[in-house]
C-alpha atoms as a PDB file:
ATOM      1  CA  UNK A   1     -12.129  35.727-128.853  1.00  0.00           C
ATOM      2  CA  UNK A   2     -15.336  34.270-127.905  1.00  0.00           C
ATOM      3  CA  UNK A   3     -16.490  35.102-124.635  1.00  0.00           C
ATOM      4  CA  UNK A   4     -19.430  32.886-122.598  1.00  0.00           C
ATOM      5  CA  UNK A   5     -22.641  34.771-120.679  1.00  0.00           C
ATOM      6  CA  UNK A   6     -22.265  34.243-117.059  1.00  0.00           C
ATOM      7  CA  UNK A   7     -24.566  33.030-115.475  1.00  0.00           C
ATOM      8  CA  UNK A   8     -24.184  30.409-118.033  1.00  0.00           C
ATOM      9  CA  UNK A   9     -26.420  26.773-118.364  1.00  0.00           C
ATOM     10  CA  UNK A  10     -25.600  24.061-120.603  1.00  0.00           C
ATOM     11  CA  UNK A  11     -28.341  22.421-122.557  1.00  0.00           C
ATOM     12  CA  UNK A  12     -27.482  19.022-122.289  1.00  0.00           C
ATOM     13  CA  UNK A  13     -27.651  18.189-118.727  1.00  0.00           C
ATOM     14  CA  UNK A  14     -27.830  14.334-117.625  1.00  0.00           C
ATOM     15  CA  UNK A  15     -30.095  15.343-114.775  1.00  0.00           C
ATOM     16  CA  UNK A  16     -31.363  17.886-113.571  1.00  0.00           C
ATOM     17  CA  UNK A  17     -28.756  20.155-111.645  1.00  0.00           C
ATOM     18  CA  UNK A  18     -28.087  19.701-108.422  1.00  0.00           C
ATOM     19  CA  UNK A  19     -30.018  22.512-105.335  1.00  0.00           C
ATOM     20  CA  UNK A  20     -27.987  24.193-103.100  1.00  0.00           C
ATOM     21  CA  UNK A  21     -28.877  22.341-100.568  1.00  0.00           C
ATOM     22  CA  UNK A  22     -28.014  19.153-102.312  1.00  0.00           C
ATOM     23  CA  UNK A  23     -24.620  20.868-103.434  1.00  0.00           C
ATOM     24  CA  UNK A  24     -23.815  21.450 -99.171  1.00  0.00           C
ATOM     25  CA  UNK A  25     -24.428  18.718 -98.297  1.00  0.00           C
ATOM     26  CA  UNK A  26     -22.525  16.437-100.630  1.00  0.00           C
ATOM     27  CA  UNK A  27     -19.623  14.428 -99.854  1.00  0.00           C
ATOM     28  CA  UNK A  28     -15.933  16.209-100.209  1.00  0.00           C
ATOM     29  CA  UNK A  29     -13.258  14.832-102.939  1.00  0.00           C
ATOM     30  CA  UNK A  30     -10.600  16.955-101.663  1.00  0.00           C
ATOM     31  CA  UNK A  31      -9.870  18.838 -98.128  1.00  0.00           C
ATOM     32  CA  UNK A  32     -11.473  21.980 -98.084  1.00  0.00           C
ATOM     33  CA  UNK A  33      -9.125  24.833 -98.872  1.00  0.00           C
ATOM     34  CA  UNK A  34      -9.015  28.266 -99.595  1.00  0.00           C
ATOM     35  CA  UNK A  35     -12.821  28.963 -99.804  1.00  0.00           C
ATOM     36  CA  UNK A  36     -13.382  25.629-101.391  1.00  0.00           C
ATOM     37  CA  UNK A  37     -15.002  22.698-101.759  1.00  0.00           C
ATOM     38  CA  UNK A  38     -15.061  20.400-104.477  1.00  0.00           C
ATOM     39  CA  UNK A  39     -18.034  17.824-103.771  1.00  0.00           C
ATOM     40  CA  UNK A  40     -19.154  14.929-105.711  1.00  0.00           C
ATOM     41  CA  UNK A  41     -23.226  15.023-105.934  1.00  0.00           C
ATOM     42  CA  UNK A  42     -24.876  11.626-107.383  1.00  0.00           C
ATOM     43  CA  UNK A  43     -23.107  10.152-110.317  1.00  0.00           C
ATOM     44  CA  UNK A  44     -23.497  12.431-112.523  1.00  0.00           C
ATOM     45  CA  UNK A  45     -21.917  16.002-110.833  1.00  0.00           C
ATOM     46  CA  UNK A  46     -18.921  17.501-109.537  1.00  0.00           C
ATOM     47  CA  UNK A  47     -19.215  20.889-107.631  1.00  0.00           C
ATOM     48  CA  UNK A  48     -16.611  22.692-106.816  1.00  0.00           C
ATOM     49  CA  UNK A  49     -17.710  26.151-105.083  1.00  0.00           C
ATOM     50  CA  UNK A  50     -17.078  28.434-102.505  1.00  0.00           C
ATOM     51  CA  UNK A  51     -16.045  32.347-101.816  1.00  0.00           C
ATOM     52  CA  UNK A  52     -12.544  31.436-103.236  1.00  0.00           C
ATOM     53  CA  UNK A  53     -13.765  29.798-106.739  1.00  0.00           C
ATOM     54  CA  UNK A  54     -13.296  32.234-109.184  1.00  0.00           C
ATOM     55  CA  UNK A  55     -15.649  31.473-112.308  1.00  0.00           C
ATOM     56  CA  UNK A  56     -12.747  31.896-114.842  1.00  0.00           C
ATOM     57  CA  UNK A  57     -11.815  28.218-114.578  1.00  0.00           C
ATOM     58  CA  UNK A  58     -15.059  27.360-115.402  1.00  0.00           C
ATOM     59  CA  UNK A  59     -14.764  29.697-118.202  1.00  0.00           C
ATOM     60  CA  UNK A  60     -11.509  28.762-118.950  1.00  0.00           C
ATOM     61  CA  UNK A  61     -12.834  24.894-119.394  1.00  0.00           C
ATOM     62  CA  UNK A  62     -15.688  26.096-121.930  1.00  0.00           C
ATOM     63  CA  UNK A  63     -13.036  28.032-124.473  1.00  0.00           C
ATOM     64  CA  UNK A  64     -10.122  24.743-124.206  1.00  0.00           C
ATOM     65  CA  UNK A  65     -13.160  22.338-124.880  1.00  0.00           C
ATOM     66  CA  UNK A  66     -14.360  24.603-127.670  1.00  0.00           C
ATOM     67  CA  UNK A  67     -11.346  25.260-129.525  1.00  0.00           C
ATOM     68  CA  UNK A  68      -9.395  22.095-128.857  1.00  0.00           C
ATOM     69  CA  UNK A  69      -9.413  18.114-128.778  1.00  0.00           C
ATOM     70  CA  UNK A  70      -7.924  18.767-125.258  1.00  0.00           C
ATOM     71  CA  UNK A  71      -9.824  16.448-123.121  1.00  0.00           C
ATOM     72  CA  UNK A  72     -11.663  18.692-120.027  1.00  0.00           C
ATOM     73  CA  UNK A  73     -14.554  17.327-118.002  1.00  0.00           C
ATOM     74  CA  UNK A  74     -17.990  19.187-119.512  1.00  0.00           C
ATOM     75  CA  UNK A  75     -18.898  22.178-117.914  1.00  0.00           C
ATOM     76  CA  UNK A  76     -22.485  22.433-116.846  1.00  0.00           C
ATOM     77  CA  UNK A  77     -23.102  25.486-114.849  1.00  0.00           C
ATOM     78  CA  UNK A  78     -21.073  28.577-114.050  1.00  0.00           C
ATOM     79  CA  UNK A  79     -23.361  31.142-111.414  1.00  0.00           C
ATOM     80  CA  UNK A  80     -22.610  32.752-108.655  1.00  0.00           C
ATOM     81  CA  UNK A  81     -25.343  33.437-105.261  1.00  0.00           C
ATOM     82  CA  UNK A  82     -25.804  37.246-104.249  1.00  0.00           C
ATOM     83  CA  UNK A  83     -26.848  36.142-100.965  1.00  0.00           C
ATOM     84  CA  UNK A  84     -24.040  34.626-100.002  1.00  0.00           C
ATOM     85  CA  UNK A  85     -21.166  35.683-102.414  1.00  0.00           C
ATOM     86  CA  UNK A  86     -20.562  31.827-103.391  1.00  0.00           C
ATOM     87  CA  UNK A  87     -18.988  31.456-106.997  1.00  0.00           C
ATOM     88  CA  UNK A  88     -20.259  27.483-108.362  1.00  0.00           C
ATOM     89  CA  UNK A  89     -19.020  25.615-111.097  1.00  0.00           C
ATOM     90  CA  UNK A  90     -21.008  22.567-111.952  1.00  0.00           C
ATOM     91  CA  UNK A  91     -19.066  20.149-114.132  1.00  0.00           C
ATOM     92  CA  UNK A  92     -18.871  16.657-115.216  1.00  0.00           C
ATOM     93  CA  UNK A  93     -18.105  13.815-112.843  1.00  0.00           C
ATOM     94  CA  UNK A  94     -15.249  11.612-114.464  1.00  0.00           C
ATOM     95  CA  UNK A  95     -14.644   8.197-113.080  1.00  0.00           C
ATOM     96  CA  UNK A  96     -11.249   6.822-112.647  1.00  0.00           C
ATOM     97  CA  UNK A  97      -8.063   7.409-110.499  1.00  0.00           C
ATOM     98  CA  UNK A  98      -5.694   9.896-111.382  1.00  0.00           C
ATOM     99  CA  UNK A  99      -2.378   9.631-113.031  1.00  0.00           C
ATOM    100  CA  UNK A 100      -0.800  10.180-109.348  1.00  0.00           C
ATOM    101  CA  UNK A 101      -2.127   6.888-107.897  1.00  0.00           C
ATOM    102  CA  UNK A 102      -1.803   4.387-110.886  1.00  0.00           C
ATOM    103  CA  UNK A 103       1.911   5.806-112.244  1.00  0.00           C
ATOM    104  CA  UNK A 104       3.598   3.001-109.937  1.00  0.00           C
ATOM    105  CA  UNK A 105       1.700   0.015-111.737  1.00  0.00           C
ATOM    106  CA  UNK A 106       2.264   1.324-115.393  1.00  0.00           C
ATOM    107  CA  UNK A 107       4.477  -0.670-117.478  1.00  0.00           C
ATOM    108  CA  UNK A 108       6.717   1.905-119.307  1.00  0.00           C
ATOM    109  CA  UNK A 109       5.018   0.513-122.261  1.00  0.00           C
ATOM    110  CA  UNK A 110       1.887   2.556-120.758  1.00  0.00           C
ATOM    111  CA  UNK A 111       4.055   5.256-119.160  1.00  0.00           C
ATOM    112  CA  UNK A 112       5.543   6.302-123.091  1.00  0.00           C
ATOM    113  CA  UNK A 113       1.309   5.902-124.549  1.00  0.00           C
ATOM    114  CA  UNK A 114       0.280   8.201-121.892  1.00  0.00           C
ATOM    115  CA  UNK A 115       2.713  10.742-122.514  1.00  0.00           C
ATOM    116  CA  UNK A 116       2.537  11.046-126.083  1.00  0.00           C
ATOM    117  CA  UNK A 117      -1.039  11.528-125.513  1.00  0.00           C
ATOM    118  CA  UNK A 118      -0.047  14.384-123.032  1.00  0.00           C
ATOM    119  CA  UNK A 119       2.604  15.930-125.129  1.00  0.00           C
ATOM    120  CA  UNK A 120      -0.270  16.372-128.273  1.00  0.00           C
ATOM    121  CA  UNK A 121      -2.578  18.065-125.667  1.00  0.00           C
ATOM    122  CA  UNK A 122      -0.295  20.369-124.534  1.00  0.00           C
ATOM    123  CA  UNK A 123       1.429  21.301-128.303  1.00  0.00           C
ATOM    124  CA  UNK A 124      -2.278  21.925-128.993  1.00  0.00           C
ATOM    125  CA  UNK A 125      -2.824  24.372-126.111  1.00  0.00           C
ATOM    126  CA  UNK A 126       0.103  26.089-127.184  1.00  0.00           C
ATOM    127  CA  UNK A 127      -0.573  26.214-131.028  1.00  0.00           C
ATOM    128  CA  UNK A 128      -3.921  28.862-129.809  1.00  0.00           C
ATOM    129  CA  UNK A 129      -3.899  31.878-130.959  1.00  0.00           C
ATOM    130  CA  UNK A 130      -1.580  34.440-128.859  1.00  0.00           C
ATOM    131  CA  UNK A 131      -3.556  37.405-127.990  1.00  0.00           C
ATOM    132  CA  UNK A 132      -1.761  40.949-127.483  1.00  0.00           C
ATOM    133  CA  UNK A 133      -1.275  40.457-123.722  1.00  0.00           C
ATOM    134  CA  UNK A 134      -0.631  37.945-120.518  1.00  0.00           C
ATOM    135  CA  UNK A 135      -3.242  37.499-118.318  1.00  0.00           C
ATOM    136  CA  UNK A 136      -6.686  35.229-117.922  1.00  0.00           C
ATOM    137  CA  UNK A 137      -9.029  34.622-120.706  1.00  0.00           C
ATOM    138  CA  UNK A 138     -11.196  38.018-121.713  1.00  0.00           C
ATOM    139  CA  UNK A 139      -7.880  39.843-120.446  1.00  0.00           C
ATOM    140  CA  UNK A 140      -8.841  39.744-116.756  1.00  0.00           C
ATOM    141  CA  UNK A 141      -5.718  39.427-114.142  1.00  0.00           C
ATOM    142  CA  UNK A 142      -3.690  35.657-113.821  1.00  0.00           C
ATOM    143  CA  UNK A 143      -4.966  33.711-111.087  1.00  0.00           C
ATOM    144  CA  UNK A 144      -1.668  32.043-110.270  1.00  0.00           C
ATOM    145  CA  UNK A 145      -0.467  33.007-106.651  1.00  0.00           C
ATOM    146  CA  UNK A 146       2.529  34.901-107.608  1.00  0.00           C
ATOM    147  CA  UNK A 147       0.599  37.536-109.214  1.00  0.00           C
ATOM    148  CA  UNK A 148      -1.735  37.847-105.873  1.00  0.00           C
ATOM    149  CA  UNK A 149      -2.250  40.465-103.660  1.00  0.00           C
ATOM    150  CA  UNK A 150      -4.852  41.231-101.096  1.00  0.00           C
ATOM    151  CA  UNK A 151      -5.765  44.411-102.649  1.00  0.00           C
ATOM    152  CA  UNK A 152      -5.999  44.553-106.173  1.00  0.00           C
ATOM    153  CA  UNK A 153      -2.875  46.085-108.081  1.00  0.00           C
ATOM    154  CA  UNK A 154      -2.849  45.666-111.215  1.00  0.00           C
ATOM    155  CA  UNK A 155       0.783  46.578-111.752  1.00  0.00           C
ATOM    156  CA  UNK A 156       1.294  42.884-109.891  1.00  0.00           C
ATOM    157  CA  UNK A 157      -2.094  40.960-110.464  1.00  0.00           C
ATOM    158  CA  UNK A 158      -2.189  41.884-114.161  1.00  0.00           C
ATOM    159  CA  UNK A 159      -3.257  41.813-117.419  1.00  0.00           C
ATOM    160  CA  UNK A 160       0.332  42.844-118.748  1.00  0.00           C
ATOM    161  CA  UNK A 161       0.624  44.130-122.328  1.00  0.00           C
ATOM    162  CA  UNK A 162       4.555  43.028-122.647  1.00  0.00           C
ATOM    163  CA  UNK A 163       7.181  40.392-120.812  1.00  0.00           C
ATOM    164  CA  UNK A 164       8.823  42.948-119.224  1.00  0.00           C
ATOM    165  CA  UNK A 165       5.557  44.417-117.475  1.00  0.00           C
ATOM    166  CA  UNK A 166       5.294  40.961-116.389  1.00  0.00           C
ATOM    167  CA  UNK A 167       8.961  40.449-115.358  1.00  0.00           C
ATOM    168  CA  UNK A 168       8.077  43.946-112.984  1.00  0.00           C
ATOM    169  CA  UNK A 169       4.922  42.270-111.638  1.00  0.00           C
ATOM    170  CA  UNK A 170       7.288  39.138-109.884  1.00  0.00           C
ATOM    171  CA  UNK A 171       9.591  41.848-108.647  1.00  0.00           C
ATOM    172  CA  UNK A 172       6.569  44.037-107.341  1.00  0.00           C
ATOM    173  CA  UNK A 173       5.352  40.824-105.772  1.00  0.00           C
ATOM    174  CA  UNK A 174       8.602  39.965-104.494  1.00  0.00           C
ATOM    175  CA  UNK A 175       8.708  43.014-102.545  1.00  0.00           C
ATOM    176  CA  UNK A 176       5.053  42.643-101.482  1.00  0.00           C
ATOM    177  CA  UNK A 177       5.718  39.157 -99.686  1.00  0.00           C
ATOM    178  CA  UNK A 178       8.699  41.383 -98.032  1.00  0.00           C
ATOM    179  CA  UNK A 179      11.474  40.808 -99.758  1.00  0.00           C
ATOM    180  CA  UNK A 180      14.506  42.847 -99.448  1.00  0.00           C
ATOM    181  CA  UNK A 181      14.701  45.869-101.473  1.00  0.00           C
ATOM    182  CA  UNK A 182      18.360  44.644-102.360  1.00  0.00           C
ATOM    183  CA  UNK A 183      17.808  41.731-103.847  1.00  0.00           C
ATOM    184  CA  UNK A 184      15.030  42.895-105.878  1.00  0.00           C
ATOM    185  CA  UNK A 185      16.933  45.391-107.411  1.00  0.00           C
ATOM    186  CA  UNK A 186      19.819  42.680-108.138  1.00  0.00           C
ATOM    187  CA  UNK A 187      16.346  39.952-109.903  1.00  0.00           C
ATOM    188  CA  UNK A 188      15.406  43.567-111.633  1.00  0.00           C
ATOM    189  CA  UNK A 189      19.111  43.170-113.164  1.00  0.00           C
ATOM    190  CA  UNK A 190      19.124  39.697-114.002  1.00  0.00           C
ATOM    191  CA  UNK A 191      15.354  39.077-115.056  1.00  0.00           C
ATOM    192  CA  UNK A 192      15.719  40.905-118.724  1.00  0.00           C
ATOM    193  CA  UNK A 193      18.406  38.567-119.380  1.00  0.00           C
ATOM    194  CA  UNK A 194      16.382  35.095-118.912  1.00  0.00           C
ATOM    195  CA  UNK A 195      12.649  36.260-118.848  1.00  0.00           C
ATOM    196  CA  UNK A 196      12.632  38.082-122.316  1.00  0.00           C
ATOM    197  CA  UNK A 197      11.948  37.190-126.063  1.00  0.00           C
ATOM    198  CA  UNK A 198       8.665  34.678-124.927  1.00  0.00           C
ATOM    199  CA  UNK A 199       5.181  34.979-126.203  1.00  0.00           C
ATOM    200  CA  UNK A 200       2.057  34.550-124.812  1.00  0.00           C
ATOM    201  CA  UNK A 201       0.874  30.723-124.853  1.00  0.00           C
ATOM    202  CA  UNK A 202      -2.110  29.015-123.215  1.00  0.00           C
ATOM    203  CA  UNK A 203      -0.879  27.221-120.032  1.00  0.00           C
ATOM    204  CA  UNK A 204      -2.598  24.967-117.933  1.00  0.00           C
ATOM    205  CA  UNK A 205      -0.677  26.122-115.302  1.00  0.00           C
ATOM    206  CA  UNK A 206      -0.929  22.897-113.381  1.00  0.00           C
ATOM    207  CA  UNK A 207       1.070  20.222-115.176  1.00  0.00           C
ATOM    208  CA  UNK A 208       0.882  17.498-112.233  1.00  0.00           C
ATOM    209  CA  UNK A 209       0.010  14.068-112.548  1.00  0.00           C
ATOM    210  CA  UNK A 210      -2.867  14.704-109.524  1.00  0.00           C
ATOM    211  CA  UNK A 211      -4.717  16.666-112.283  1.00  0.00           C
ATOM    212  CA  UNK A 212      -4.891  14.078-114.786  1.00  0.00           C
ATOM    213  CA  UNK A 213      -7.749  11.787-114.605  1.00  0.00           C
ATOM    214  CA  UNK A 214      -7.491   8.077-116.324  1.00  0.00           C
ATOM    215  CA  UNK A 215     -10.876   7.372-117.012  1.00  0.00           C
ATOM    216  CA  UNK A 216     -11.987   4.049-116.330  1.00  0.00           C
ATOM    217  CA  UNK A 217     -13.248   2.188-119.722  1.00  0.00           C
ATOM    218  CA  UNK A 218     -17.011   1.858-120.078  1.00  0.00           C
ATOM    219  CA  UNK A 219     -17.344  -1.762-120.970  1.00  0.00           C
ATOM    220  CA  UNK A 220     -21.085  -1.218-121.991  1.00  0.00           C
ATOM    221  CA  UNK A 221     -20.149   1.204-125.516  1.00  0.00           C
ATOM    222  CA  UNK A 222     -16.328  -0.397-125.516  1.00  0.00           C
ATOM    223  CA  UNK A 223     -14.835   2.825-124.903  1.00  0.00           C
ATOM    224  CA  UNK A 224     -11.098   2.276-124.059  1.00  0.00           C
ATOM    225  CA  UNK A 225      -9.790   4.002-120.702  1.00  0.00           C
ATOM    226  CA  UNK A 226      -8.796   7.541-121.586  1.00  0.00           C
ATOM    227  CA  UNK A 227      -7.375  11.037-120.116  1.00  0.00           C
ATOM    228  CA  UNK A 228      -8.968  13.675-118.673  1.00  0.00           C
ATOM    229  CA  UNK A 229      -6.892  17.033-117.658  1.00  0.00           C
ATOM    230  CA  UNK A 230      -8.667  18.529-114.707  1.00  0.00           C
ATOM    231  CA  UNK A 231      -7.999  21.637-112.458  1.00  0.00           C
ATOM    232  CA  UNK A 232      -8.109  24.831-114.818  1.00  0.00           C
ATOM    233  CA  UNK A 233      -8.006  27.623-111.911  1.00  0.00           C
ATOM    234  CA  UNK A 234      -4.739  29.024-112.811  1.00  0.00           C
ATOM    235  CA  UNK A 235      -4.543  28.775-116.673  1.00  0.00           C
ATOM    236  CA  UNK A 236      -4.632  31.775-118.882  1.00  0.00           C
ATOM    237  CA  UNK A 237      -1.676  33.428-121.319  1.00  0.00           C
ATOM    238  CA  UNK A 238       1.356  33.469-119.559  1.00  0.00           C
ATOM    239  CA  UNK A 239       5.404  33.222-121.187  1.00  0.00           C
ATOM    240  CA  UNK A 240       5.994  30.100-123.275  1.00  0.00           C
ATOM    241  CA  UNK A 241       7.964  29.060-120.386  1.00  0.00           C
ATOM    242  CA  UNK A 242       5.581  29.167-117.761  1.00  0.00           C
ATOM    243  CA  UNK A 243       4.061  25.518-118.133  1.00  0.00           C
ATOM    244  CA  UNK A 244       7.180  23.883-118.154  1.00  0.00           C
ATOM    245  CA  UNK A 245       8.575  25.997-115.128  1.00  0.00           C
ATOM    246  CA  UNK A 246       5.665  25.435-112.941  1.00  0.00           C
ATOM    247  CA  UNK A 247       5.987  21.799-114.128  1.00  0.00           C
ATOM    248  CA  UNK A 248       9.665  21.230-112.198  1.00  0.00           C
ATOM    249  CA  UNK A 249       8.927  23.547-109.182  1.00  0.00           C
ATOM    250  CA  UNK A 250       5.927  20.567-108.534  1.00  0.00           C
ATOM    251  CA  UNK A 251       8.075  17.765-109.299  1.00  0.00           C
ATOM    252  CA  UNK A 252       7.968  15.628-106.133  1.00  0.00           C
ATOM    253  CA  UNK A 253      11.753  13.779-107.136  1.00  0.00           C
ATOM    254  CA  UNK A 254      10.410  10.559-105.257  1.00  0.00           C
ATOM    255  CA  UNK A 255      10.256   8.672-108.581  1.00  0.00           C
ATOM    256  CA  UNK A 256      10.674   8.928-111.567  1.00  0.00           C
ATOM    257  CA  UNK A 257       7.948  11.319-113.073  1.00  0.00           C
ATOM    258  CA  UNK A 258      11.080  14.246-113.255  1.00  0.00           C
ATOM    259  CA  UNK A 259      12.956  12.415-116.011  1.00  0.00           C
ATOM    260  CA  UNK A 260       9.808  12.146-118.493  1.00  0.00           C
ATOM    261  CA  UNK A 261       8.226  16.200-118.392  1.00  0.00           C
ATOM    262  CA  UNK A 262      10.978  16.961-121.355  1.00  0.00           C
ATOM    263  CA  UNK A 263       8.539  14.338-123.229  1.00  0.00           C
ATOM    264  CA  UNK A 264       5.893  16.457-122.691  1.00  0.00           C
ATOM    265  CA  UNK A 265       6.987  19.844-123.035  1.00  0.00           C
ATOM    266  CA  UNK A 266       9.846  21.495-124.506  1.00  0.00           C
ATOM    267  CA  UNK A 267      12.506  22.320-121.837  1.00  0.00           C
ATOM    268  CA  UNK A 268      13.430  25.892-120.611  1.00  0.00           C
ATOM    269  CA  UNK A 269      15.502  24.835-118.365  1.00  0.00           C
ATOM    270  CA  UNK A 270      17.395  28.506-117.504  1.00  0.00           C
ATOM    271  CA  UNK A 271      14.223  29.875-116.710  1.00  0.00           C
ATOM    272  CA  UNK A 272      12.719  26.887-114.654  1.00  0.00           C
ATOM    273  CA  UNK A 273      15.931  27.662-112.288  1.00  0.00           C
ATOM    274  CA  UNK A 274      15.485  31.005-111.751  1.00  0.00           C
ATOM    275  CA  UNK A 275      11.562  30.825-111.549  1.00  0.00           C
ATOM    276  CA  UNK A 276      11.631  28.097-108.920  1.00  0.00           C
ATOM    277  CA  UNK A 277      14.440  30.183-107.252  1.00  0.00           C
ATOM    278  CA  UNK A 278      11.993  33.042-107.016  1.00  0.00           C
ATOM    279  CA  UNK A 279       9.231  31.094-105.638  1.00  0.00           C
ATOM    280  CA  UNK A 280      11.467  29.639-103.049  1.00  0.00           C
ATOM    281  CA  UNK A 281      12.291  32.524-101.732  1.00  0.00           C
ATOM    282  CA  UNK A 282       8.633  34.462-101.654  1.00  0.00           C
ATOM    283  CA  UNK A 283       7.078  31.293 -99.588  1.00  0.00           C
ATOM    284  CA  UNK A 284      10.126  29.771 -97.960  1.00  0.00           C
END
């Protein structure tokens, strides 16, 4: 697997790239959070930086753009600043509303074209090759929050080699967040017999229609509005399962967005129980 230089510059910038300065004192998209900001500089840039961006996304962008028809915005920068332990991603500025905002006007006409589009994007991410293990790409720990801790462990943060080391890492996590010894023992029983038999795919991680961009058409070449997937953070190789699991424990159930992710992906519905179970319980 291909692996990208960081610091890393792309070579076909449509400006030059935004100063630090510049980059601080840009506008927010989104509410600060976590040790991020994601700021919109001129027309051209999106920034989204900070002591809690971690440069695989960025990374993560690069290989699904290189190795799919997946549409991601263009990645222009990935480097981090010694001097003040900021990570900074540098990526392409797409204009248009996301999915989340326009799904009440769609006709379900538009609602059926948009999802078919979806459903080829994500059969594509899944047709990658499976490496030997689960974890982030270069076989670096997943970045989704059930495998965090504050100290690194990687018997909970990761790379696993199998299922069942994984399976371990939600119970070791379970118990982390302080979670009764009992019932951990009693998900150590039960896991093996839903979690098992599921190979490593590439998963977005974020299947939510706030991460999918509708580009607006560009009347000037007659380009037709089209998708954009944004928000990589979280993706790596993680169970078959995992996109479609992550997909119900977002659903919102104010509309009617839950009746059309079986479109989209294939449904593993056992293991989207028990998964959102577990989650309930660790942040409840």
């Amino acid at each position: 697997m291909k692996t990208f230089d960081i610091p890393f510059y792309g070579t076909d910038l449509p400006c030059p790239l935004p100063s630090s300065a510049e980059i601080e004192n840009a506008p927010d998209i989104s509410l600060e959070y976590g040790g991020r900001r994601i700021v919109g500089v001129g027309q051209h840039y999106v920034v989204k930086f900070g002591l809690g961006v971690n440069l695989i996304e960025g990374e993560n962008m690069l290989f699904v753009r290189e190795n799919t028809n997946v549409p991601v915005p263009r990645v222009f920068a990935l480097y981090s600043d010694p001097s003040t332990g900021k990570n900074y991603i540098v990526m392409e500025r797409i204009t248009g509303q996301t999915l989340l905002s326009t799904w009440p006007q769609l006709t379900t006409l538009e609602k059926k074209r948009i999802l078919s589009d979806l459903q080829r994007y994500f059969d594509e991410l899944r047709q990658l090759p499976s490496p030997n293990y689960f974890g982030s790409f270069g076989n670096r720990q997943l970045l989704d929050e059930i495998f965090w801790t504050q100290e690194p462990d990687p018997l909970v943060n990761g790379p696993f080699d199998s299922e069942e080391d994984l399976n371990e890492a939600m119970i070791r996590k379970y118990i982390y967040n302080g979670g009764p010894l009992y019932r951990a023992e009693y998900l150590r029983k039960c896991f093996p017999f839903v979690f098992k038999g599921h190979e490593a795919a590439f998963t977005h991680g974020g299947l939510q229609r706030k991460n999918i961009m509708i580009r607006e058409k560009n009347n000037q070449s007659n380009e037709e509005a089209s998708l954009v997937i944004i928000d990589w953070e979280k993706s790596g190789w993680y169970p078959r399962y995992w996109e479609y699991c992550l997909a119900v424990c977002a659903l919102r159930r104010d509309d009617d967005w839950s009746l059309w992710i079986d479109s989209i992906l294939a449904p593993f519905v056992s293991e989207a129980a028990w998964l959102q179970s577990l989650r309930l319980e660790l942040w409840s």
